[in-house]
C-alpha atoms as a PDB file:
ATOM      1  CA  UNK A   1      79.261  84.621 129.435  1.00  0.00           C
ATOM      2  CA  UNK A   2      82.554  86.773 131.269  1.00  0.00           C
ATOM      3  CA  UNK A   3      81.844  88.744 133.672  1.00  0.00           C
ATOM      4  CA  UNK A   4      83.853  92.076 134.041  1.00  0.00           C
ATOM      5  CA  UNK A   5      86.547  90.130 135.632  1.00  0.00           C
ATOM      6  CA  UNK A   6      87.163  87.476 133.345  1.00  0.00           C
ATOM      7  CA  UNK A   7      84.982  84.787 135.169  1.00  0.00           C
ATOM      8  CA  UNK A   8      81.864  83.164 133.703  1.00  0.00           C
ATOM      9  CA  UNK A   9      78.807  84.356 135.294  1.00  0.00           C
ATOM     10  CA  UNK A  10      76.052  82.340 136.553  1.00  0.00           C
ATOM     11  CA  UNK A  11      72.973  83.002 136.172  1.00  0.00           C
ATOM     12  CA  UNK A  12      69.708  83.211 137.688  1.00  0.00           C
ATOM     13  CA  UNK A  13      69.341  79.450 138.381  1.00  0.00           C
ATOM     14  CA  UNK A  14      73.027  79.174 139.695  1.00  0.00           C
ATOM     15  CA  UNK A  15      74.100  77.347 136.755  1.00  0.00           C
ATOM     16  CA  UNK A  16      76.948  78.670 134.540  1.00  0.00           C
ATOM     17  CA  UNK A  17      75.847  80.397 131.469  1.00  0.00           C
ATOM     18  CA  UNK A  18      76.374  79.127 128.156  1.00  0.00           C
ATOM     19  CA  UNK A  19      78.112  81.558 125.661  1.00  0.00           C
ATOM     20  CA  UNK A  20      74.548  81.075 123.134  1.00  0.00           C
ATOM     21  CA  UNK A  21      73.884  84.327 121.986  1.00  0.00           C
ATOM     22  CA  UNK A  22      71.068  83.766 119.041  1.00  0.00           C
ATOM     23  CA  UNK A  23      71.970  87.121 117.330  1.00  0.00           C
ATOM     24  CA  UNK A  24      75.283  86.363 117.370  1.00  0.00           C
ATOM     25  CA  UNK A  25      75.356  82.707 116.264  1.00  0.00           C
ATOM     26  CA  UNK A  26      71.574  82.091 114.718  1.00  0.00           C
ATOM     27  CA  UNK A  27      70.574  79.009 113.763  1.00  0.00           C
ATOM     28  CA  UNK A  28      69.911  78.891 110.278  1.00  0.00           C
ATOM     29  CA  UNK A  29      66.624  77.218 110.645  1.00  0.00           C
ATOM     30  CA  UNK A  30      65.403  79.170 113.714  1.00  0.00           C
ATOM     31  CA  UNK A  31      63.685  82.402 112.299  1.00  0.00           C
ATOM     32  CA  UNK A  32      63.041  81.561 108.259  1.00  0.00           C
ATOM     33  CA  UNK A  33      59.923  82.609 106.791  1.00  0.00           C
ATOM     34  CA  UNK A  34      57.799  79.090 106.712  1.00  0.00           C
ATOM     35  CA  UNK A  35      55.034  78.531 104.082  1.00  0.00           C
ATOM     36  CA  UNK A  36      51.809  79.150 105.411  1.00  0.00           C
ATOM     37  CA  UNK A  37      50.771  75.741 104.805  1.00  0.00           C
ATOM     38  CA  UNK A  38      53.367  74.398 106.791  1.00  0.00           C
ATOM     39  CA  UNK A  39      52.260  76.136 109.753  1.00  0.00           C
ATOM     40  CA  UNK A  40      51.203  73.952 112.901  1.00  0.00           C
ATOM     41  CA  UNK A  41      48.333  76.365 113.731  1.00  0.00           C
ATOM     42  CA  UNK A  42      47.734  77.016 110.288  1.00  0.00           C
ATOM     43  CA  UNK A  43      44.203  76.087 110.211  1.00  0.00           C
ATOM     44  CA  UNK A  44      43.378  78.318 113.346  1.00  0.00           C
ATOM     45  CA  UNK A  45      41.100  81.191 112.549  1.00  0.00           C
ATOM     46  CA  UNK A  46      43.152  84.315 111.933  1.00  0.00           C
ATOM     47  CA  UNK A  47      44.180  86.606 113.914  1.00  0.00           C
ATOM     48  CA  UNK A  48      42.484  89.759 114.845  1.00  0.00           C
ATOM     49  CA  UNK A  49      45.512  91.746 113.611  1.00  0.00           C
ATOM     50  CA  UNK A  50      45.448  89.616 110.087  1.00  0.00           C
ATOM     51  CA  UNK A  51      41.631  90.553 110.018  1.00  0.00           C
ATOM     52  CA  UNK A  52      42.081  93.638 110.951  1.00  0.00           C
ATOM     53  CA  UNK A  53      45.085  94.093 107.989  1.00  0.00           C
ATOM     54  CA  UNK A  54      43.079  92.350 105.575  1.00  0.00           C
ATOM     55  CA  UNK A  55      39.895  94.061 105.451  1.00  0.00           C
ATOM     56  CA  UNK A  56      41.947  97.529 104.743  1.00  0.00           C
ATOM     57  CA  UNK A  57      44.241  95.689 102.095  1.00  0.00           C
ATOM     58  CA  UNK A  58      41.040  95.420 100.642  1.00  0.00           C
ATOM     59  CA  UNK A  59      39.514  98.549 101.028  1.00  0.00           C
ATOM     60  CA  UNK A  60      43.177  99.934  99.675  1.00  0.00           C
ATOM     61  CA  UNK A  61      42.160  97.460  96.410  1.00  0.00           C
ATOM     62  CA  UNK A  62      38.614  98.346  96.364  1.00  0.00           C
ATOM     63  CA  UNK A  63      37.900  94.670  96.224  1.00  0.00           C
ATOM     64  CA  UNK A  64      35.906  93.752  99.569  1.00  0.00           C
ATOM     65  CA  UNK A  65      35.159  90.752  98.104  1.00  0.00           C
ATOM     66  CA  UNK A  66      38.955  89.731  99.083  1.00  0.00           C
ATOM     67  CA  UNK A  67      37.920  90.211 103.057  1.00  0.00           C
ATOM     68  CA  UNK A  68      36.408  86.554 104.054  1.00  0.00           C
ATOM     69  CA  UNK A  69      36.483  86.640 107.947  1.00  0.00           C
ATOM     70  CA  UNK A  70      35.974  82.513 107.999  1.00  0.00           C
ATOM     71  CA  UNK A  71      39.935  82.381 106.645  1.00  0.00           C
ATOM     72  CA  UNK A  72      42.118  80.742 108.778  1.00  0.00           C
ATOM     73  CA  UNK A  73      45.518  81.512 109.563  1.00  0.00           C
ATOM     74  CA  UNK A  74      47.589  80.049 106.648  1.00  0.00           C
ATOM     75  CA  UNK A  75      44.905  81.661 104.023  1.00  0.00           C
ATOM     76  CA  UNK A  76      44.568  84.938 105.492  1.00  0.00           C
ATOM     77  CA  UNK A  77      48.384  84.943 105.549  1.00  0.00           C
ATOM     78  CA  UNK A  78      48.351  84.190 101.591  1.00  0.00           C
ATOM     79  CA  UNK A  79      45.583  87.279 100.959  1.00  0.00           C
ATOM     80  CA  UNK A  80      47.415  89.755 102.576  1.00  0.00           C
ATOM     81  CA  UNK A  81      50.233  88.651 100.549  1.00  0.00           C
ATOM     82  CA  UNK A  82      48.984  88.347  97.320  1.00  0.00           C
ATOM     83  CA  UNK A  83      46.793  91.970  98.422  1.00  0.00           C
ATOM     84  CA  UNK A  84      49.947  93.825  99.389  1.00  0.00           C
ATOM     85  CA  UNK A  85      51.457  92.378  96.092  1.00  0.00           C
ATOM     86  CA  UNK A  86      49.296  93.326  93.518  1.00  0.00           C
ATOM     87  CA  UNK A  87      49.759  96.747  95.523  1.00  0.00           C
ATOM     88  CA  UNK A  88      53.065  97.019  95.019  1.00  0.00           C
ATOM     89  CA  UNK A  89      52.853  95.958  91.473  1.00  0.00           C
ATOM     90  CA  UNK A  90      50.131  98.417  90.147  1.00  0.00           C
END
């Protein structure tokens, strides 16, 4: 990184800071959209937000049967998708 003056900037550590700007070069791996049952914690209960989305995607469908709150992670991910989906669709 320049400073104003032309000279790399160091930064909090002292070191010299490395031109790696994410937005600016991304790494083509770094922020895709994984499959849901690739995910490490994808077997984790799900989240309270994914609960919380879930049970008015189904509301919205007037199917409650699709809010199960023993889903984990990579399933509840799935629902909401296929929910928002067949939203979209119909």
């Amino acid at each position: 990184m320049k400073s104003s003056h032309g000279q790399q900037a160091q930064g909090r550590n002292g070191n010299m800071a490395r031109n790696e700007n994410p937005k600016a070069n991304p790494d083509g791996n770094s922020n895709q959209i994984k499959n849901p049952e690739d995910w490490v914690t994808g077997d984790e209960p799900m989240t309270g937000a994914q609960a919380s989305y879930l049970k008015t995607l189904s509301e919205q469908a007037d199917n409650p049967d699709a809010f199960d709150p023993e889903l984990d992670k990579a399933e509840a991910s799935k629902r909401i998708d296929q929910l928002k989906h067949e939203r979209d669709d119909g």
